[in-house]
C-alpha atoms as a PDB file:
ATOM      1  CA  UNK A   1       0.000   0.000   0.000  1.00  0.00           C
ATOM      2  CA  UNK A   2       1.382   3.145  -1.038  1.00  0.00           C
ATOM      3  CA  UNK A   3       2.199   5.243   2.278  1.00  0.00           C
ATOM      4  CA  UNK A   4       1.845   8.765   0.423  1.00  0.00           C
ATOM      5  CA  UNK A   5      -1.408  10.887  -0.637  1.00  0.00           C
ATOM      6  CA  UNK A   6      -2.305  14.064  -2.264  1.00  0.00           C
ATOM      7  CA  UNK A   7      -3.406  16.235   0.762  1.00  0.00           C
ATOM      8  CA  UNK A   8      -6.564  16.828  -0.822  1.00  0.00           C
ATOM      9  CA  UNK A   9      -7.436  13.026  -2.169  1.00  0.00           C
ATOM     10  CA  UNK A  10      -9.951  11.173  -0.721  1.00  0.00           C
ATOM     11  CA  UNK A  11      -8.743   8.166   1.219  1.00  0.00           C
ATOM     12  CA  UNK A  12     -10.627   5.104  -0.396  1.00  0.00           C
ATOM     13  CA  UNK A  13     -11.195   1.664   1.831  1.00  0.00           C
ATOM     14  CA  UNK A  14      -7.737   0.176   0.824  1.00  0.00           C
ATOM     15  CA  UNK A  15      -5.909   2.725   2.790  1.00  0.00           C
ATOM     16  CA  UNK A  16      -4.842   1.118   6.028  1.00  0.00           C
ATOM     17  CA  UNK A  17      -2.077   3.680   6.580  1.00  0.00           C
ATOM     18  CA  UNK A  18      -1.170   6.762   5.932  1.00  0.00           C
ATOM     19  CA  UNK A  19       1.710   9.213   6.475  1.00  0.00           C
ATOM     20  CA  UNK A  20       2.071  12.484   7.346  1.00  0.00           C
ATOM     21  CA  UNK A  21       2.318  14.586   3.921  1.00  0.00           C
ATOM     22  CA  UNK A  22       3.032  17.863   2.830  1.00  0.00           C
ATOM     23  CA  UNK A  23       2.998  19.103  -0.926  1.00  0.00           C
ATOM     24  CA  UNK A  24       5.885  18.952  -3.307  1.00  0.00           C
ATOM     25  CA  UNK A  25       6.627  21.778  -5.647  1.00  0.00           C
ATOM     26  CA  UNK A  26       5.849  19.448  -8.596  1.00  0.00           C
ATOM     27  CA  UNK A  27       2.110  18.446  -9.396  1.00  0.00           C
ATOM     28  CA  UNK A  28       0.918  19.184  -5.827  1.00  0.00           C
ATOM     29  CA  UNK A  29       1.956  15.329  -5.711  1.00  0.00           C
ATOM     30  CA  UNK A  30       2.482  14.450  -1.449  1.00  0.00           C
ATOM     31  CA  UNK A  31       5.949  13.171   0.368  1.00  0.00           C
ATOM     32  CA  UNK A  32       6.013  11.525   3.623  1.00  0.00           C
ATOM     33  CA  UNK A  33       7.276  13.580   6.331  1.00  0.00           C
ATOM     34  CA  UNK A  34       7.844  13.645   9.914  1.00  0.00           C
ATOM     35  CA  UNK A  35       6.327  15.931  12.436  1.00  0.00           C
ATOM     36  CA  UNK A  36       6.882  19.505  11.655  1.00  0.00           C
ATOM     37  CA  UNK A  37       8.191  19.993  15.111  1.00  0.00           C
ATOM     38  CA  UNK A  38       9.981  16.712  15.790  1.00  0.00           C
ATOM     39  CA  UNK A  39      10.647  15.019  12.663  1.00  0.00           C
ATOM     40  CA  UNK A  40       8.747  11.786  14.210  1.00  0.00           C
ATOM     41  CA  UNK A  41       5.612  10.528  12.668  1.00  0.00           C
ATOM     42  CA  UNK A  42       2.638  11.839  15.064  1.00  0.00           C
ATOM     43  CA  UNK A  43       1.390  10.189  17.788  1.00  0.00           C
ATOM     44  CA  UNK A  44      -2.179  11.664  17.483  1.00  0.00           C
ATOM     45  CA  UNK A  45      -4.434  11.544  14.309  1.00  0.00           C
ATOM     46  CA  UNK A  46      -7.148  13.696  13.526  1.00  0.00           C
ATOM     47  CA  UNK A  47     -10.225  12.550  10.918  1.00  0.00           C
ATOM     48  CA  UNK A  48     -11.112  15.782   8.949  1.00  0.00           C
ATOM     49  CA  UNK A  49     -14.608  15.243   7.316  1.00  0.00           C
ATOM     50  CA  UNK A  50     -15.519  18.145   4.541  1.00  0.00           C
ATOM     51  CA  UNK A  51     -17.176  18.268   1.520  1.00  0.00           C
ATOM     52  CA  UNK A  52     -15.218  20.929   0.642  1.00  0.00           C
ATOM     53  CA  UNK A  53     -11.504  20.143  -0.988  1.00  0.00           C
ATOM     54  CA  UNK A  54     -10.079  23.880   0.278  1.00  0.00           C
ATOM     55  CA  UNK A  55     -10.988  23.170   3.679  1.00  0.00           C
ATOM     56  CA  UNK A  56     -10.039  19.925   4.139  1.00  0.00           C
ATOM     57  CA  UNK A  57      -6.854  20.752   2.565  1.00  0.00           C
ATOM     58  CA  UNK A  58      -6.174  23.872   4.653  1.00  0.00           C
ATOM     59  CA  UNK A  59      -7.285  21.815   8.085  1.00  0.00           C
ATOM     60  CA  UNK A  60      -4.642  19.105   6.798  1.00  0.00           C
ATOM     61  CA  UNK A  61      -1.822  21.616   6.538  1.00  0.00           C
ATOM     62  CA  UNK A  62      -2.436  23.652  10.290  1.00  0.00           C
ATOM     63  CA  UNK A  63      -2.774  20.646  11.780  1.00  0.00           C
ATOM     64  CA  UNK A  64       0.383  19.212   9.897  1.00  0.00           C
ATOM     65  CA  UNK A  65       2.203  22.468  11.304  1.00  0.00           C
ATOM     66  CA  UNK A  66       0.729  21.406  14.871  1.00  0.00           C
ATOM     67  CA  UNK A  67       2.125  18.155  15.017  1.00  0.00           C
ATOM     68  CA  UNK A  68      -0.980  15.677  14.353  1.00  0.00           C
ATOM     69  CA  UNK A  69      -1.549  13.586  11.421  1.00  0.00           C
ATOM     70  CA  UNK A  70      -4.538  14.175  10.065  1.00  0.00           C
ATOM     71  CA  UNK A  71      -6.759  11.593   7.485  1.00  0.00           C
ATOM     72  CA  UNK A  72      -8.742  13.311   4.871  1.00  0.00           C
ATOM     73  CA  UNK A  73     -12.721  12.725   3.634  1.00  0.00           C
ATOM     74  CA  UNK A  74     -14.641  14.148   1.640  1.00  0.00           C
ATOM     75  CA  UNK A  75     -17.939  12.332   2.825  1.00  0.00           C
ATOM     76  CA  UNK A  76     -19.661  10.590   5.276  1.00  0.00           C
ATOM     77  CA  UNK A  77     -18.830   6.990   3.485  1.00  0.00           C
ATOM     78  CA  UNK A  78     -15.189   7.411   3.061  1.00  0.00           C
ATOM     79  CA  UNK A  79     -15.134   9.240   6.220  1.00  0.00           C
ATOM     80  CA  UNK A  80     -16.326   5.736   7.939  1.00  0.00           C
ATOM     81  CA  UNK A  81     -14.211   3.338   5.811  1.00  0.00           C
ATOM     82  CA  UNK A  82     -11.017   5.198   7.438  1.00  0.00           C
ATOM     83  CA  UNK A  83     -12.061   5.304  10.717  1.00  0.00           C
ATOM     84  CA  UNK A  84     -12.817   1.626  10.448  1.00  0.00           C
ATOM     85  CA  UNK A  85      -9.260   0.719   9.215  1.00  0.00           C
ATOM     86  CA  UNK A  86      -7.123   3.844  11.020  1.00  0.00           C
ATOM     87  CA  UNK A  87      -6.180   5.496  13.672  1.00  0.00           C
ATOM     88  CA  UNK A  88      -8.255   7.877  14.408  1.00  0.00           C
ATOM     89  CA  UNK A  89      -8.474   9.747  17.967  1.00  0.00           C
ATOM     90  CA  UNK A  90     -10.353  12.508  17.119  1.00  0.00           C
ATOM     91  CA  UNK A  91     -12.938  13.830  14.454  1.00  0.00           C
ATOM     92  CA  UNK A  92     -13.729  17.447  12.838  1.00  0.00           C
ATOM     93  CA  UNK A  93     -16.914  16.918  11.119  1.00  0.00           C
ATOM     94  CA  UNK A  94     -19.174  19.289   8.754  1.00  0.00           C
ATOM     95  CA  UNK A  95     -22.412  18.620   8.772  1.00  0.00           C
ATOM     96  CA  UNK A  96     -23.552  19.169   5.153  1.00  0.00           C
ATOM     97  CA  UNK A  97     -21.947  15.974   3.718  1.00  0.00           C
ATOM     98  CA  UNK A  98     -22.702  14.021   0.057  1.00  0.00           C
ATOM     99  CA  UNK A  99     -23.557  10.942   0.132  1.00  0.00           C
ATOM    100  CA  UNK A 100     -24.652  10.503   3.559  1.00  0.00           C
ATOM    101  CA  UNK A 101     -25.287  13.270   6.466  1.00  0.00           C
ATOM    102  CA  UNK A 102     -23.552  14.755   8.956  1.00  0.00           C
ATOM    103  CA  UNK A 103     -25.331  13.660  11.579  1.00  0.00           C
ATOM    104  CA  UNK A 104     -25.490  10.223  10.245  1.00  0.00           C
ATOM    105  CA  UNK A 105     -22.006  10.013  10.351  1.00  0.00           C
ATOM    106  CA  UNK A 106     -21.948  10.875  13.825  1.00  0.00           C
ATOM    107  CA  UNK A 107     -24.072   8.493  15.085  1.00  0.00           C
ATOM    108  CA  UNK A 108     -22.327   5.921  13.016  1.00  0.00           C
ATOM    109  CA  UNK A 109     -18.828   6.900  14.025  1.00  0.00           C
ATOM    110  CA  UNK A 110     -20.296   7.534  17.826  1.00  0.00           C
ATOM    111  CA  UNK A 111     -21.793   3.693  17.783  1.00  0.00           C
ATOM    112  CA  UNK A 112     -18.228   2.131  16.291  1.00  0.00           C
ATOM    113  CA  UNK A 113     -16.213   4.170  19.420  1.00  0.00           C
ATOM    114  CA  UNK A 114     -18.315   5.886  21.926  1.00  0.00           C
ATOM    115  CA  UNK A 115     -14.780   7.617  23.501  1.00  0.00           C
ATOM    116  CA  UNK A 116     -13.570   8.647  20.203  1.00  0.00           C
ATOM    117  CA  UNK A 117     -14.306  12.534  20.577  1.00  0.00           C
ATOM    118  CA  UNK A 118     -16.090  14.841  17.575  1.00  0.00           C
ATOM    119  CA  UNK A 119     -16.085  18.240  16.894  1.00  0.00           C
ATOM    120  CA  UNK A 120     -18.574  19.715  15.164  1.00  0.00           C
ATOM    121  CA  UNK A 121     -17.480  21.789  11.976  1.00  0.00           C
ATOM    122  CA  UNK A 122     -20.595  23.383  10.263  1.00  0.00           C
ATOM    123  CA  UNK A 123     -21.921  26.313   9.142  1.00  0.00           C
ATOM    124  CA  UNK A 124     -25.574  25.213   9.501  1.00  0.00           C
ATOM    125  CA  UNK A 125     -27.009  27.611  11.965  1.00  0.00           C
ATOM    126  CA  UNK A 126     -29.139  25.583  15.060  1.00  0.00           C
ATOM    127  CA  UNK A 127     -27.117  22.931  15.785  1.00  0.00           C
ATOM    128  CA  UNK A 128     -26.001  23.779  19.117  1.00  0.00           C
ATOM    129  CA  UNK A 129     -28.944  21.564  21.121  1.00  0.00           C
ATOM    130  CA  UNK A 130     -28.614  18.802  19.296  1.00  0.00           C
ATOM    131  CA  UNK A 131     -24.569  19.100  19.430  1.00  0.00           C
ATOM    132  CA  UNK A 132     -24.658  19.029  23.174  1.00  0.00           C
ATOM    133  CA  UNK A 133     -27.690  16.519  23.142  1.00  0.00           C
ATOM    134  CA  UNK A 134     -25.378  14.267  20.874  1.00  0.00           C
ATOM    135  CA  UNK A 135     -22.200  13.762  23.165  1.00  0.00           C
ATOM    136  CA  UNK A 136     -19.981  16.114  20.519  1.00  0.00           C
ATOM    137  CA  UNK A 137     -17.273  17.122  22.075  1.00  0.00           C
ATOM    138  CA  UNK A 138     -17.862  20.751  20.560  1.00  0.00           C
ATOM    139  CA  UNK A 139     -19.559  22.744  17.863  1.00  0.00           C
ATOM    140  CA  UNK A 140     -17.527  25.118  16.147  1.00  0.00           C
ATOM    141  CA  UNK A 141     -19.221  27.711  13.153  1.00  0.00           C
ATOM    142  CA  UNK A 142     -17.727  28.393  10.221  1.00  0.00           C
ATOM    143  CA  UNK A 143     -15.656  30.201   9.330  1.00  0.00           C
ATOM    144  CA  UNK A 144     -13.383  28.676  11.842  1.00  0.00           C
ATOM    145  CA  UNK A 145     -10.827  30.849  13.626  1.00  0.00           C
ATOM    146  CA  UNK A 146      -7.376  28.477  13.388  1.00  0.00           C
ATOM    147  CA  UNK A 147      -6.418  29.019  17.725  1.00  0.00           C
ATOM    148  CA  UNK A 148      -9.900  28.814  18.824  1.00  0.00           C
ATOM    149  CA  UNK A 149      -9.825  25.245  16.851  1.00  0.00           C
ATOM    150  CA  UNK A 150      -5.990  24.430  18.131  1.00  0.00           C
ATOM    151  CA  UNK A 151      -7.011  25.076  21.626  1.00  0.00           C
ATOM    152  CA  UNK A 152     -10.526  23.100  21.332  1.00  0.00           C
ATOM    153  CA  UNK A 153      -8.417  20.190  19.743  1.00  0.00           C
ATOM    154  CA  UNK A 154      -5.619  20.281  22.431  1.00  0.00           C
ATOM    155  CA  UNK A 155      -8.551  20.245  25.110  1.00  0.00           C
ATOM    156  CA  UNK A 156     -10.660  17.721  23.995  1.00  0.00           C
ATOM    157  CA  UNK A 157      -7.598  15.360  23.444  1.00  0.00           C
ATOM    158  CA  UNK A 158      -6.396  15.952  27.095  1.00  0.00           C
ATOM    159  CA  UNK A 159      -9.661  15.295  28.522  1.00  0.00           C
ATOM    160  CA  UNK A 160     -10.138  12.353  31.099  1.00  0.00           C
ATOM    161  CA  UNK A 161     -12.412   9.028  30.055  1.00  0.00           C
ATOM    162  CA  UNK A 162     -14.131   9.808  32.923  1.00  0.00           C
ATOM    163  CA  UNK A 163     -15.552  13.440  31.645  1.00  0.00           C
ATOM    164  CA  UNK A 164     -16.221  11.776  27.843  1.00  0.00           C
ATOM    165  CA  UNK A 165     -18.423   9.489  29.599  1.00  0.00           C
ATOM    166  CA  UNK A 166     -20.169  12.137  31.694  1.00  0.00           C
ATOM    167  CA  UNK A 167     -20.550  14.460  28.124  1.00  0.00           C
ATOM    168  CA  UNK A 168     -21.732  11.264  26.703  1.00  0.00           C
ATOM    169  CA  UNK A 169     -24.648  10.602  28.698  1.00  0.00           C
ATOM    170  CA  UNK A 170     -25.554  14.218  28.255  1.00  0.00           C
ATOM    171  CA  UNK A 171     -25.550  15.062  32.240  1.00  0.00           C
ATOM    172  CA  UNK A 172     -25.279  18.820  31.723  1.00  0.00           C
ATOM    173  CA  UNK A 173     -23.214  21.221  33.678  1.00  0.00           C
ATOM    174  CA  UNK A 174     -21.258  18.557  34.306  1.00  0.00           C
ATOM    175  CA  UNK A 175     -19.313  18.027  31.272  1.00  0.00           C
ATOM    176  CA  UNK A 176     -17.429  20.453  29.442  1.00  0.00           C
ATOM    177  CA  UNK A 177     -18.774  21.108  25.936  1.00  0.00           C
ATOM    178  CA  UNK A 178     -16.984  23.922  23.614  1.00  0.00           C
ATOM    179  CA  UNK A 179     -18.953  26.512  21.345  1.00  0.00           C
ATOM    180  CA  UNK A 180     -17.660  28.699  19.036  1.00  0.00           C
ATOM    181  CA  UNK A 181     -20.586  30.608  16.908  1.00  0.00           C
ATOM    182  CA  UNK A 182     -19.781  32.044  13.999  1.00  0.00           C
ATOM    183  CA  UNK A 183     -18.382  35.850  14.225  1.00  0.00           C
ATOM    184  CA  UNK A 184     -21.311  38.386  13.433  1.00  0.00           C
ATOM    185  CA  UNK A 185     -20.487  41.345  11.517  1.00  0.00           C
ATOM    186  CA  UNK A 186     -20.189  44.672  13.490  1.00  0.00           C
ATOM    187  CA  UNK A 187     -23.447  45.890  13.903  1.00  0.00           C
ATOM    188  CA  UNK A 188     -25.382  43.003  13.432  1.00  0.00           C
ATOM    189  CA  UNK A 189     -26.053  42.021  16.998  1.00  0.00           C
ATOM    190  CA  UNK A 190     -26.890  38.438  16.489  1.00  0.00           C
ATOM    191  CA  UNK A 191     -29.467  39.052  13.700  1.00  0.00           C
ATOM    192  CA  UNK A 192     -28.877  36.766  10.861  1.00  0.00           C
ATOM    193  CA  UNK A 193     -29.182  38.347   7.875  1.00  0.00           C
ATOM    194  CA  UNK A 194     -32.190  37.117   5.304  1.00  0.00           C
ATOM    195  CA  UNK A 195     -31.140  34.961   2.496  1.00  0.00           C
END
């Protein structure tokens, strides 16, 4: 199996492994490469499931320059296949997802590996009820701001078994859950505008 991949290709069921990549100046083609601050492959890998190629490529690259490995999907489907055959520790998922929902994928991923944390990635307005209903680990709106998303990521991955399983069965107050809306333009005070 090869051990390279375009940073914006979709990983398809036969890849068991992956390493970290960055792009070469010719063809955008990927080369393996240690940690960007060790020169070690990563110990933690991060699931990034978008629809859209720029994000998931931009997510792939900041959290390449953090350290993490990350896997790449570009739906629900493939986004399952990898976390079936991968390492996986934690998931960034959109919402509005081809082939099979957002949501969908949650529960599926949720049922394979109830400890396995998601973040919510969307920038579907009302989801925050049914995010902290769910067991996410956090919602975050688009457009994501990059240290807002660091941070959440270095939180959720530090947090203890005990308080996933307390955010799990949806005890609230008692669980940490992180929200991020999306930024409102000056002088919009909260009102979304009409389109």
């Amino acid at each position: 199996m090869s051990q390279t991949r375009h940073w914006n290709a979709p990983c398809n069921a036969g890849a068991t492994s992956m390493s970290r990549t960055q792009p070469s100046a010719d063809n955008g083609a990927a080369q393996p490469s240690g940690s960007a601050n060790s020169g070690l492959l990563p110990q933690r890998w991060i699931l990034v499931v978008d629809d859209d190629a720029s994000v998931r490529e931009m997510l792939g690259r900041v959290l390449f320059a953090e350290g993490y490995g990350a896997w790449l999907a570009a739906d629900g489907i493939e986004a399952l296949t990898i976390a079936g055959v991968a390492q996986v520790d934690l998931v960034l998922l959109d919402l509005n997802l081809p082939k099979k929902s957002g949501w969908d994928t949650f529960e599926r991923l949720t049922a394979a590996n109830p400890l396995r944390p998601v973040i919510i990635i969307t920038a579907r307005s009302g989801q925050l009820v049914t995010a902290m209903a769910s067991g996410a680990a956090a919602l975050l709106e688009k457009p994501l701001d990059f240290p807002t998303l660091l941070r959440t990521i270095g939180e959720v991955l530090s947090e203890s078994i005990e308080a996933r399983l307390v955010r799990i069965a949806g005890q609230p107050g008692q669980s940490d859950f992180h929200y991020t809306p999306k930024p409102q333009p000056h002088g919009q005070g909260g009102i979304e505008p009409y389109s």
